[in-house]
Protein backbone atom coordinates (compact mmCIF):
# COMPACT_ATOMS: atom_id res chain seq x y z
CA UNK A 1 -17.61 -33.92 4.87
CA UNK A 2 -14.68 -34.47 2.39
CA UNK A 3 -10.90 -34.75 4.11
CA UNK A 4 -8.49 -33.47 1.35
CA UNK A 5 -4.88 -34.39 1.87
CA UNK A 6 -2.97 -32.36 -0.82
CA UNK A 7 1.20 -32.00 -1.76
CA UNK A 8 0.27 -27.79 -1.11
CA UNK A 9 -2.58 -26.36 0.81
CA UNK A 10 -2.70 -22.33 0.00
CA UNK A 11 -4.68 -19.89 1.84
CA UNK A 12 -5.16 -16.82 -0.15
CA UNK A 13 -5.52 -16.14 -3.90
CA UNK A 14 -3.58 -12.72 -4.21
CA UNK A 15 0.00 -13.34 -4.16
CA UNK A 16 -0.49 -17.08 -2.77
CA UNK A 17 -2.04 -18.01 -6.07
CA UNK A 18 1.35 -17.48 -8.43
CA UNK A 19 2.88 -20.45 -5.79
CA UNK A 20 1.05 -22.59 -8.13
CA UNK A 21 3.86 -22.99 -10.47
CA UNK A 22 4.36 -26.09 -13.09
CA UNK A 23 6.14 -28.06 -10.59
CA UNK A 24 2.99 -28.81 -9.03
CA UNK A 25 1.27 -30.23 -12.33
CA UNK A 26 1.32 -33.86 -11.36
CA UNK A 27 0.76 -33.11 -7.77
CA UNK A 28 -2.11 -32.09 -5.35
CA UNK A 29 -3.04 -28.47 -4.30
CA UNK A 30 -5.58 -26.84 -2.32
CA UNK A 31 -6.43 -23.41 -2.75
CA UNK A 32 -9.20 -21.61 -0.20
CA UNK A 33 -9.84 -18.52 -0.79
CA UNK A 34 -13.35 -16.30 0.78
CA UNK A 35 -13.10 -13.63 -1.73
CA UNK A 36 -12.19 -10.02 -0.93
CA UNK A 37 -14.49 -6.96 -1.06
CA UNK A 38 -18.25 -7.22 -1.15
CA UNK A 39 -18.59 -9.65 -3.67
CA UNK A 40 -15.90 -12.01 -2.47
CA UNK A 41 -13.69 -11.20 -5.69
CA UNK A 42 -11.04 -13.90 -6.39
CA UNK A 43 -7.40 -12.77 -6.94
CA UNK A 44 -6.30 -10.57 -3.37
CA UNK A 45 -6.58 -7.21 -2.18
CA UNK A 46 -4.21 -5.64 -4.97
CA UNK A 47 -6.14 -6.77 -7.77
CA UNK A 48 -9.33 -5.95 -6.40
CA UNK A 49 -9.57 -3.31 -4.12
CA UNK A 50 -6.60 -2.10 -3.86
CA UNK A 51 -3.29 -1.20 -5.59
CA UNK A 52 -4.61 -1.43 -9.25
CA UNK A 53 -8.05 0.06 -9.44
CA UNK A 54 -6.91 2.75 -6.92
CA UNK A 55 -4.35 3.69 -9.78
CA UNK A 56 -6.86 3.54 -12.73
CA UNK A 57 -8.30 6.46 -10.13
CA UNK A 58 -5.65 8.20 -9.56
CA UNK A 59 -5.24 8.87 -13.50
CA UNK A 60 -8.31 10.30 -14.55
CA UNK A 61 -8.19 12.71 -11.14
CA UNK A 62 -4.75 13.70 -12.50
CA UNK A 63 -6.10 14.57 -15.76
CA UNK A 64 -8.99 16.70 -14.16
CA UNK A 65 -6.33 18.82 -12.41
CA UNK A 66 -5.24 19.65 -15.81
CA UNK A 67 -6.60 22.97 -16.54
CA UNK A 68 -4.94 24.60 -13.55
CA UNK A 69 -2.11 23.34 -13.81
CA UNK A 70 -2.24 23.96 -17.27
CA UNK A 71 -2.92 27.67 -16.66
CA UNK A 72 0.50 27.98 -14.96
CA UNK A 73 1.74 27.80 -18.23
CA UNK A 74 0.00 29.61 -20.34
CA UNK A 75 -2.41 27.20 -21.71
CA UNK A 76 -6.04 27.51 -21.48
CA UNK A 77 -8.26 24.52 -21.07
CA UNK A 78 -11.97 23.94 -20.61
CA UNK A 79 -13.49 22.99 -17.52
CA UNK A 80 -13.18 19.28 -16.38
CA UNK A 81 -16.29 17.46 -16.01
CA UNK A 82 -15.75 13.91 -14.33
CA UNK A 83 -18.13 11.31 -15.50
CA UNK A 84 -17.78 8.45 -12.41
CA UNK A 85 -20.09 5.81 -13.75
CA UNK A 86 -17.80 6.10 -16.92
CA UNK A 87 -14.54 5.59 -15.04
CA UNK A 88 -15.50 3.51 -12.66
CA UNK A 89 -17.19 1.03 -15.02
CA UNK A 90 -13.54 1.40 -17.16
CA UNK A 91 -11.64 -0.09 -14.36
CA UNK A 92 -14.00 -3.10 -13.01
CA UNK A 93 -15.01 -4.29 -16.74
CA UNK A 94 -11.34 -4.84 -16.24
CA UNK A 95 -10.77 -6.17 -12.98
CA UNK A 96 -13.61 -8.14 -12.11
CA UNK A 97 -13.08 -10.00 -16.09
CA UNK A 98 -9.60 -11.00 -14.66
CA UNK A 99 -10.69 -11.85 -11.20
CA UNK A 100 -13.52 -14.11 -13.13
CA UNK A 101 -11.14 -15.18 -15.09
CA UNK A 102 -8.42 -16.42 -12.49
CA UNK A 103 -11.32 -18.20 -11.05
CA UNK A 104 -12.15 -20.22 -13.86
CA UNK A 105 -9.04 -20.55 -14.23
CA UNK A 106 -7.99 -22.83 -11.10
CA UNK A 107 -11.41 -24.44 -10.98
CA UNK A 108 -10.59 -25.96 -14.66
CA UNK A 109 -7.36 -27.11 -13.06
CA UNK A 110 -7.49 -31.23 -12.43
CA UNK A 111 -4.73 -31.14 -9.92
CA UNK A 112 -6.18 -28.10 -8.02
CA UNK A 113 -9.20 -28.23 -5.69
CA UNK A 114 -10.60 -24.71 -4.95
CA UNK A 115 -12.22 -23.85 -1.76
CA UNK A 116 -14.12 -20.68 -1.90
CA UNK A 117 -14.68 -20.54 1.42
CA UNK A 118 -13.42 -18.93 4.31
CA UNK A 119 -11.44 -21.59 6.64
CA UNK A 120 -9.98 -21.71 9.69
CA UNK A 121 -6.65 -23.50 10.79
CA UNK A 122 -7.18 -26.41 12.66
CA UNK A 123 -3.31 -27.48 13.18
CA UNK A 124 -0.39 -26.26 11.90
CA UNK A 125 -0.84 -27.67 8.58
CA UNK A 126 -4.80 -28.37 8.70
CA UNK A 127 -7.79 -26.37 7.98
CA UNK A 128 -11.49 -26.70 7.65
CA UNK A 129 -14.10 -24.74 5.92
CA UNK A 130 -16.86 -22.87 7.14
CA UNK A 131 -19.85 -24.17 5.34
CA UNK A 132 -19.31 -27.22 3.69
CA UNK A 133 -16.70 -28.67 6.04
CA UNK A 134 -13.91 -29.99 4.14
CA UNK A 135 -10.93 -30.12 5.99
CA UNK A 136 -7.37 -30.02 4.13
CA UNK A 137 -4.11 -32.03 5.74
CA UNK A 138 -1.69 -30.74 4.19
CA UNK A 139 1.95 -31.68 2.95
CA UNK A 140 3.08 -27.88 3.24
CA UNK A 141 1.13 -25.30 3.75
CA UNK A 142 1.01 -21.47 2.65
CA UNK A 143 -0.60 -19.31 4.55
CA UNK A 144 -1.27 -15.40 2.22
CA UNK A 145 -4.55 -14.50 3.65
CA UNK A 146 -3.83 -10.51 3.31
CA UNK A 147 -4.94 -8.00 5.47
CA UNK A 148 -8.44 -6.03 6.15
CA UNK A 149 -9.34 -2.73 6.71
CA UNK A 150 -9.42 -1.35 10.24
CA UNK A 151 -13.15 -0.43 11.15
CA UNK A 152 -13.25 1.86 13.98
CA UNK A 153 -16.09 0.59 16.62
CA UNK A 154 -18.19 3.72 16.60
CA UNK A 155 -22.23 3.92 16.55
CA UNK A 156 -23.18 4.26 12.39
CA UNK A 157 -20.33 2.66 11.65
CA UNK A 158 -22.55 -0.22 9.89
CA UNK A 159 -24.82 2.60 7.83
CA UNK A 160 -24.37 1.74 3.78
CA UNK A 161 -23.17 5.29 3.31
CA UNK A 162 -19.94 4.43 5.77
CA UNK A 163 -17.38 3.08 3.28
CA UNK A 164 -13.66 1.37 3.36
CA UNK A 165 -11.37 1.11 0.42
CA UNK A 166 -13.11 -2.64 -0.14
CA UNK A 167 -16.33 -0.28 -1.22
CA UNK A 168 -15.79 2.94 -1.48
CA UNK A 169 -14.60 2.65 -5.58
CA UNK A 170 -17.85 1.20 -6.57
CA UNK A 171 -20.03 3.99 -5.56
CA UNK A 172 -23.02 4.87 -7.70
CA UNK A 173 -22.17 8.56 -8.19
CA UNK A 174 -19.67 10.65 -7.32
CA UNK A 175 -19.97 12.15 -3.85
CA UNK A 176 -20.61 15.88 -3.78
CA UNK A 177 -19.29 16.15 -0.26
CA UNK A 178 -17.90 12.96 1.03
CA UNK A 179 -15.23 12.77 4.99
CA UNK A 180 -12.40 10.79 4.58
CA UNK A 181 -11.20 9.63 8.25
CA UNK A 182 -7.12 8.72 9.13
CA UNK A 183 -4.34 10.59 7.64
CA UNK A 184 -2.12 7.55 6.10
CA UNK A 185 -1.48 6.31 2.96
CA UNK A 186 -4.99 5.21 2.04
CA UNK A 187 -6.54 8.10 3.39
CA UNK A 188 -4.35 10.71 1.61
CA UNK A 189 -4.28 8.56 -1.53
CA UNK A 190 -8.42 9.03 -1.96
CA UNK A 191 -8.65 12.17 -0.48
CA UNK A 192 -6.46 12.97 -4.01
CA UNK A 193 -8.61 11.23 -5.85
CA UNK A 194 -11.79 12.64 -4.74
CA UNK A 195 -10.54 16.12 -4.63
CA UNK A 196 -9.16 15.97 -8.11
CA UNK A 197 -12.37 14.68 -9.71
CA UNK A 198 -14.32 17.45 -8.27
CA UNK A 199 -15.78 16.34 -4.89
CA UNK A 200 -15.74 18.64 -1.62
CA UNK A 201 -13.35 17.18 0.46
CA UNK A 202 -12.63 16.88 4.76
CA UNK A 203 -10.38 14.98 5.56
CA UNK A 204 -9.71 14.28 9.50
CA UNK A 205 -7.11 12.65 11.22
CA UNK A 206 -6.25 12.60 15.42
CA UNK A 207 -3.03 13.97 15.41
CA UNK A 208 -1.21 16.50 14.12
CA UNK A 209 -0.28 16.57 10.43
CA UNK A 210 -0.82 13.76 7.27
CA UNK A 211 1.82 11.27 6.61
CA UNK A 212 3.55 11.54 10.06
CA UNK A 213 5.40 8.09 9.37
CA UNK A 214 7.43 9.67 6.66
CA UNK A 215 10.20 11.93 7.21
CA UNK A 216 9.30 14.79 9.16
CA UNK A 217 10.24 17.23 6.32
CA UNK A 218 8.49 15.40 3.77
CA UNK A 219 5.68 15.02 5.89
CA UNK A 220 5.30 18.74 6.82
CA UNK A 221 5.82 19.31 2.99
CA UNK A 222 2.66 17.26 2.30
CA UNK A 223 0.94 18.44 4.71
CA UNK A 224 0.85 21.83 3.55
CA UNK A 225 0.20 21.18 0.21
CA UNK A 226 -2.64 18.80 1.08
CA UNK A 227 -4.20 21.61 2.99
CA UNK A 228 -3.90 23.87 -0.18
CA UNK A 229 -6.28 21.14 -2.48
CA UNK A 230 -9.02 20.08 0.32
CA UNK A 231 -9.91 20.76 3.72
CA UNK A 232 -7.91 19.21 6.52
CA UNK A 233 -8.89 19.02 10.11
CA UNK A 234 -6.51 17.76 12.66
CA UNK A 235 -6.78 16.69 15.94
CA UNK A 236 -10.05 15.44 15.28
CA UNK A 237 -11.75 11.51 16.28
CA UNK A 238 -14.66 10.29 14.74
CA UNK A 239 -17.08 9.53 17.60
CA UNK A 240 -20.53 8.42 15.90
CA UNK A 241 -22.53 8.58 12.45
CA UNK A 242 -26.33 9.32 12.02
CA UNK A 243 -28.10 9.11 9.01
CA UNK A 244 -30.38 11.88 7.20
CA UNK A 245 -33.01 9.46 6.10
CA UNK A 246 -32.88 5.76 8.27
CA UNK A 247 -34.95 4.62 5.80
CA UNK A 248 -32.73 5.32 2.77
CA UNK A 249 -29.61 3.64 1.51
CA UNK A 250 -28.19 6.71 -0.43
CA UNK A 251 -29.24 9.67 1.72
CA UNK A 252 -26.68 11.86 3.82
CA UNK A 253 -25.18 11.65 6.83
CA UNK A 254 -23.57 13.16 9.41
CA UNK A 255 -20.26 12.62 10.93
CA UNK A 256 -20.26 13.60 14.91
CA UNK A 257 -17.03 14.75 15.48
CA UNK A 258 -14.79 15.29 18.71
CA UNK A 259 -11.50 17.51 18.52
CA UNK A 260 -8.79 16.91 20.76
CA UNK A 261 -9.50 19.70 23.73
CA UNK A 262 -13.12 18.17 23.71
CA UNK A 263 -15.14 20.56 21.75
CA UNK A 264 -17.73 18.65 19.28
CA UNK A 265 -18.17 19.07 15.77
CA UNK A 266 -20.70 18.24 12.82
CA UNK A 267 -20.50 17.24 9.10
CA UNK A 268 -23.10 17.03 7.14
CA UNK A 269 -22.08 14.82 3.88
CA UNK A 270 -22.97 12.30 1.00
CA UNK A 271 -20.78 9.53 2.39
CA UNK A 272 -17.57 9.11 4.62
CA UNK A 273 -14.87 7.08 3.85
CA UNK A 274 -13.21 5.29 6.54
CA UNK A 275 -9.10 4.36 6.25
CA UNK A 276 -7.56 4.79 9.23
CA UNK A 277 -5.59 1.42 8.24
CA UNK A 278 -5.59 -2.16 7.95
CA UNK A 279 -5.16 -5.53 10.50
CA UNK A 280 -4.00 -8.69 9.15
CA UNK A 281 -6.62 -11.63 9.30
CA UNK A 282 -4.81 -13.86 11.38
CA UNK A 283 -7.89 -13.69 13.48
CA UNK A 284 -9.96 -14.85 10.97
CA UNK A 285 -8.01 -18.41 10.67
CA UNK A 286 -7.22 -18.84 14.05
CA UNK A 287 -3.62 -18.47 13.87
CA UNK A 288 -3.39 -18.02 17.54
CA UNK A 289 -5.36 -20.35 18.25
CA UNK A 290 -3.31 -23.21 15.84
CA UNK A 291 -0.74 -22.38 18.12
CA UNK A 292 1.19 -20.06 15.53
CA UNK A 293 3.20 -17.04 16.91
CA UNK A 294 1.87 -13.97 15.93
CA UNK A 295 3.75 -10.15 16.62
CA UNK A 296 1.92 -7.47 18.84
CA UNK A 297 -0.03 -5.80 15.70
CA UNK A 298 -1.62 -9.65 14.89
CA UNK A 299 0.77 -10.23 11.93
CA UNK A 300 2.43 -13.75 11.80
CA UNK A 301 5.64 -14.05 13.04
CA UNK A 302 8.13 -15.45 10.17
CA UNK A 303 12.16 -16.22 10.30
CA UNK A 304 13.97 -15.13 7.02
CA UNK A 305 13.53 -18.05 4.52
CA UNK A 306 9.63 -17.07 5.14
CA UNK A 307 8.63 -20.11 7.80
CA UNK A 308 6.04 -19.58 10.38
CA UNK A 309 7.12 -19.69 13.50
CA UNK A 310 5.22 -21.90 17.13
CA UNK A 311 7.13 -21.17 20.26
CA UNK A 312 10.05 -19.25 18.45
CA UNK A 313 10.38 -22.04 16.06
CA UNK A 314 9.80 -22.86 12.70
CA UNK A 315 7.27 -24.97 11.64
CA UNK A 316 8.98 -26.96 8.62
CA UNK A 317 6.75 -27.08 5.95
CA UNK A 318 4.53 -23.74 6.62
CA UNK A 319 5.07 -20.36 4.94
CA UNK A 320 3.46 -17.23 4.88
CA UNK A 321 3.30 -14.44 2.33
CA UNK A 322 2.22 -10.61 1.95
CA UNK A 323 -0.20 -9.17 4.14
CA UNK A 324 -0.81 -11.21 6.72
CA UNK A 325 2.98 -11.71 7.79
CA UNK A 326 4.82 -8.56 6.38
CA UNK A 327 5.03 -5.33 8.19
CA UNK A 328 5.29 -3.46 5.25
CA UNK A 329 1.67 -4.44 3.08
CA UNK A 330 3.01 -4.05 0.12
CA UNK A 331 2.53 -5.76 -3.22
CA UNK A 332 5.82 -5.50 -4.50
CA UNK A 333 7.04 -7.10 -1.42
CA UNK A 334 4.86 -9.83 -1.71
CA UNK A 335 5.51 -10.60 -4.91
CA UNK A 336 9.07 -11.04 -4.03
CA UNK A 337 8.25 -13.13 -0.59
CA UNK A 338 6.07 -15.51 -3.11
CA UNK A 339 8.92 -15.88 -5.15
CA UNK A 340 11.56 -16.89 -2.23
CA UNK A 341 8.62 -19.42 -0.84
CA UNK A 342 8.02 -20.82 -4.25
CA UNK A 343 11.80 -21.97 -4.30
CA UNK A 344 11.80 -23.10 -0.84
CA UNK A 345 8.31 -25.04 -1.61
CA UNK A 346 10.13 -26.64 -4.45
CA UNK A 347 13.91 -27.20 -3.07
CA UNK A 348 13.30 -27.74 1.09
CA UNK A 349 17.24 -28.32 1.24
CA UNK A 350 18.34 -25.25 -0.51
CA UNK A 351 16.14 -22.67 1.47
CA UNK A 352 16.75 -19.13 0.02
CA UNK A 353 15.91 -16.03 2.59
CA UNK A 354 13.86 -12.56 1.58
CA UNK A 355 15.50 -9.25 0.92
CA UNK A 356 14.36 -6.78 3.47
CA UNK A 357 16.89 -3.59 2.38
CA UNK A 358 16.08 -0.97 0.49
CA UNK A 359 12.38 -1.77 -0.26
CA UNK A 360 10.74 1.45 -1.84
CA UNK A 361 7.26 2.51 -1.16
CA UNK A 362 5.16 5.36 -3.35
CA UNK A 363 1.90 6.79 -1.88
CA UNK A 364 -0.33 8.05 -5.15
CA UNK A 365 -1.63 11.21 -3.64
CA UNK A 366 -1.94 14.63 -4.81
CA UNK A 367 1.10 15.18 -4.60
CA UNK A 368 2.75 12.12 -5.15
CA UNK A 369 5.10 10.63 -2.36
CA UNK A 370 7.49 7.78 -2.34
CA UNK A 371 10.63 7.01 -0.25
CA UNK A 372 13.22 4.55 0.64
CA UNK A 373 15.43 3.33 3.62
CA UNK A 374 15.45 5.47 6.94
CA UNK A 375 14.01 9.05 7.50
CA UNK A 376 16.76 11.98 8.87
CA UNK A 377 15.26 11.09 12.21
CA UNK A 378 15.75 7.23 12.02
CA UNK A 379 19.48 8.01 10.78
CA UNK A 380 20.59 10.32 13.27
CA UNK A 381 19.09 7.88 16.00
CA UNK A 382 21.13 5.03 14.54
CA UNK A 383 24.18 6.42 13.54
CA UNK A 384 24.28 9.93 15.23
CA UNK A 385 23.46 13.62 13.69
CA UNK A 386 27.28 14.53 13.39
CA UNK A 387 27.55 11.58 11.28
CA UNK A 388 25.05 11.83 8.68
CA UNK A 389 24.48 14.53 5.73
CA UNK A 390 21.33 15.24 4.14
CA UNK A 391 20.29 17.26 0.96
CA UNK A 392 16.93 18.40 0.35
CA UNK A 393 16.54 19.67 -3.72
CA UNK A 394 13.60 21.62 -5.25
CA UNK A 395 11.89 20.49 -8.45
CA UNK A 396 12.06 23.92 -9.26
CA UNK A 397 15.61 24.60 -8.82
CA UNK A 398 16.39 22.53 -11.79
CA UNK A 399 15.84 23.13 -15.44
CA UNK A 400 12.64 21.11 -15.86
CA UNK A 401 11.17 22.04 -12.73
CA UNK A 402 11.30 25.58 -14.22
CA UNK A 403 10.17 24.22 -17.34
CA UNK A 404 6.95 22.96 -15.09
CA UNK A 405 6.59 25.97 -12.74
CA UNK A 406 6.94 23.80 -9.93
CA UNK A 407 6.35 25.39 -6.55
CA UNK A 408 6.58 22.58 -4.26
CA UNK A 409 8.23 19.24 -5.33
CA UNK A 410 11.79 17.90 -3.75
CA UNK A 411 13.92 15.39 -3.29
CA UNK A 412 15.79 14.15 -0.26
CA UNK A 413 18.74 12.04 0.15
CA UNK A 414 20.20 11.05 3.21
CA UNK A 415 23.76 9.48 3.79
CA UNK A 416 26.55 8.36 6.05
CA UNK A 417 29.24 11.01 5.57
CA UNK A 418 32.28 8.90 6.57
CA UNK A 419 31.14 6.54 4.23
CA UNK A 420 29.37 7.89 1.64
CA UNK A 421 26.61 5.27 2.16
CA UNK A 422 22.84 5.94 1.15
CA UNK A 423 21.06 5.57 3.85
CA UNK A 424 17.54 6.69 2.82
CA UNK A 425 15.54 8.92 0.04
CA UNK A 426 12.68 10.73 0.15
CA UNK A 427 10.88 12.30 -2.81
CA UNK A 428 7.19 14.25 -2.95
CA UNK A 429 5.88 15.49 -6.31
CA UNK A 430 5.11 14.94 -9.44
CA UNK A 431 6.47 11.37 -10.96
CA UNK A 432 8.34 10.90 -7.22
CA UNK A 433 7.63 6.93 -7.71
CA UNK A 434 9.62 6.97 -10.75
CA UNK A 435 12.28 9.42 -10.13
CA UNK A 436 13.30 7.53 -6.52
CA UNK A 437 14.17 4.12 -8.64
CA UNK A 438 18.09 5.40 -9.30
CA UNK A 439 18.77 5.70 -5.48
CA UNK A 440 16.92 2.21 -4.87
CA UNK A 441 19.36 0.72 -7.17
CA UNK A 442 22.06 2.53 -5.80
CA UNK A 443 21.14 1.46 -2.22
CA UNK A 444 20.35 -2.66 -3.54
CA UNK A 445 23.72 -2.78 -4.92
CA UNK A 446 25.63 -0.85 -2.38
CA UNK A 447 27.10 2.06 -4.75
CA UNK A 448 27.75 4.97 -2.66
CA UNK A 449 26.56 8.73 -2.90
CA UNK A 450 29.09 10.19 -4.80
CA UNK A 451 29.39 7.69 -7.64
CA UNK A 452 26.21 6.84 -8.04
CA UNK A 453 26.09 10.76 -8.89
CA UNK A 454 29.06 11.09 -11.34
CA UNK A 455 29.25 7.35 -12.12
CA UNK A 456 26.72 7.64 -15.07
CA UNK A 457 25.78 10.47 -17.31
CA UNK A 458 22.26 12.25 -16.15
CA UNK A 459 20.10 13.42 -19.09
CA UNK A 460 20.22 17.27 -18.87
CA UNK A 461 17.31 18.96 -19.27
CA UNK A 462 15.33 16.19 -17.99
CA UNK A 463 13.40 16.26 -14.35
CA UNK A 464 15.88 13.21 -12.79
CA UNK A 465 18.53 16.01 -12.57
CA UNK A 466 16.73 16.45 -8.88
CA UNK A 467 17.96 13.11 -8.05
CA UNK A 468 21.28 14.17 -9.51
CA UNK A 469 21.70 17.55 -7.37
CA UNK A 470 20.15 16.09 -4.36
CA UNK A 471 23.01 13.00 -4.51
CA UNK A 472 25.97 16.01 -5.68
CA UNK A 473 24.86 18.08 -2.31
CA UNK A 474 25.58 15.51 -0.07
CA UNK A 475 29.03 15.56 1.86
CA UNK A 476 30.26 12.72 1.48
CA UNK A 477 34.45 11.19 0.77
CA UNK A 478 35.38 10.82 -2.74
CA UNK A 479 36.17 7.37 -3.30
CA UNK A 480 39.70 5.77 -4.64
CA UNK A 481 39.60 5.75 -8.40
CA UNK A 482 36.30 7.80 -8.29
CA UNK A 483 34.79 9.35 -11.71
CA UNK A 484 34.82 13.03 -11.87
């Protein structure tokens, strides 16, 4: 059993793995990683099974929606035939090249040892491995072990045609019929995928509505038009799964269903799809039990400079990144806690702290979704309704949104109207992860409502005039000096 005492121990190979910068060339590192998905890819949950080859989805689905959207128009096209071997070998020919590739990468690396094993914490800044042994005592230690989908305990849940978003994209054939279960962001984001490249879709979720964490507008908005591209059933748990065949790894199955007054239901599909969300694996390295402080949901507990905290404290020397210690699971946000942690790796008496305003999120469904800073409801609560003004503008109140025949997009913006500060944005429809960016910037470097709308010129005919009227509706005070 080999003892490995590196400068840098890292747990995780997603966002973890850029901590490996040049200052470490003539020092030790550790990197253990088990893999993610069924194969154990190298590389983290964006790479692999998540962010990245859900988008390379998400495009050919759009394109298959083409023809009706293209008959709003005018236009005529032929009828979309989605060939899923085809696009799913496209985007893991890709993936799992890079993944190899990052692998071979660190292994070839003479001042990196890589464990490719799943390890457990044995101290605050020691961990052993699961099958060979090898424990690591580390200098400073890293800890971005990501997250895992939630798997609801139900009998079936183990059959091979029950997926998650680890397995779900490498399906043999498209599903004819396939149940999605939850109503968040993963949910919604392959129910749009599936839908648009011709599969019958139910989706279920327990309570009432998709997207209930958004804005209560927006999410009533979605909702709507969700229920307009695939079936949605509400109030609804998932109590058990049965198989067709038992003896057959590809048959059907069906999904025994209980709504909320008590009543039963049956569906009889090709495969279900479980995302009813994801649980940080703090479990899986004994983080509790290493004496680390973990938050009610399991996440690690971490001050601002991105130190792990025992007993309220931080533990100097230990970090944590993405998944496994942010409350928002996202990539972007990662990316920018690996950053912060790479500096404070690398300069312990110049600590730097995250950003946690203003981070943006997008949710790539059909429609598309993305928002920033509080909902209406959050603002009133914090700084009362009297003292807030909101502006909700259609796509199709503007020049291009005619120009589109847009029946559903808009944009919300939400501010302080003593101040004119932007408090939050909300956008759902088509390019709504793009068109949001202006009012992030606006909010990051604390330009206010009304000249972040006349400050700058706004291309006319062009679709970001929504985020232009939605900013000019608010009432908010015109500022000393302001532009016109």
């Amino acid at each position: 059993m080999a003892t490995l005492r590196p400068d840098l121990a890292i747990i995780g190979s997603g966002s973890g793995n850029s901590l490996i910068t040049p200052f470490w060339d003539d020092k030790k590192v550790v990197l253990a990683d088990k893999g993610v998905g069924a194969a154990g890819a190298f590389g983290g949950t964006c790479l692999n099974v998540g962010c990245i080859p859900t988008k390379m989805y998400v495009r050919p689905s759009a394109l298959a929606r083409s023809p009706e959207e293209a008959a709003q128009v005018g236009v005529t096209l032929g009828e979309p035939e989605a060939d899923w071997p085809a696009i799913r070998d496209r985007i893991f020919a890709r993936i799992d090249a890079i993944s190899e590739g990052g692998r071979e990468y660190r292994e070839g690396l003479d001042n990196v040892d890589l464990i490719q094993e799943k390890v457990t914490l044995t101290g605050h800044k020691t961990f052993r491995s699961e099958f060979t042994g090898t424990e690591a005592e580390a200098e400073q230690l890293v800890i971005a072990a990501g997250s895992r989908p939630a798997v609801p305990q139900v009998p079936g849940i183990d059959l091979p045609q029950v997926h998650t978003s680890d397995t779900v994209m490498r399906l043999e054939d498209l599903p004819a019929r396939i149940l999605i279960v939850g109503g968040g962001y993963i949910a919604c984001e392959f129910a749009g995928i599936f839908s648009g490249l011709g599969s019958e879709v139910i989706q279920i979720n327990r309570s009432r509505g998709l997207m209930n964490q958004l804005d209560e507008e927006i999410a009533q908005a979605y909702s709507a038009e969700a229920e307009k591209n695939w079936t949605v059933k509400y109030q609804r748990t998932l109590a058990s799964l049965e198989a067709h065949d038992p003896s057959s790894d590809v048959g059907g199955v069906t999904a025994h269903v209980v709504t909320s007054d008590g009543r039963s239901e049956h569906y009889d599909v090709d495969c279900v799809l479980v995302a009813t969300g994801r649980v940080p694996n703090t479990d899986l390295i004994g983080a509790a039990e290493a004496g680390l402080d973990l938050h009610e949901d399991g996440r690690l507990a971490v001050d601002r400079h991105q130190r792990v905290l025992a007993g309220g404290k931080p533990v100097e020397g230990v970090y944590a990144v993405g998944d496994i210690c942010s409350a928002a699971m996202l990539k972007h946000v990662a990316n920018h806690e690996a950053r912060v942690v790479a500096h404070n790796l690398e300069n312990p008496g110049d600590l730097r702290q995250v950003r946690a305003e203003a981070v943006p999120s997008a949710i790539f469904s059909y429609p598309e979704i993305a928002q920033v800073g509080l909902t209406e409801e959050e603002a009133a609560e914090q700084i009362g309704r009297e003292n807030l003004t909101a502006k909700t503008q259609k796509y199709g109140d503007t020049a291009y949104g005619w120009a589109m025949e847009d029946t559903y997009g808009i944009a919300k913006v939400i501010a302080d109207r003593r101040s004119g500060e932007i408090l939050g944005a909300h956008v759902m429809g088509y390019q709504s992860s793009n068109l949001i960016q202006p009012v992030v910037q606006a909010m990051s470097f604390g330009l206010d409502a009304y000249t972040a709308a006349r400050g700058q010129f706004w291309i006319h005919p062009a679709l970001m005039e929504v985020i232009e009227n939605a900013l000019l509706g608010l009432e908010v005070p015109i500022p000393d000096g302001a532009p016109l």
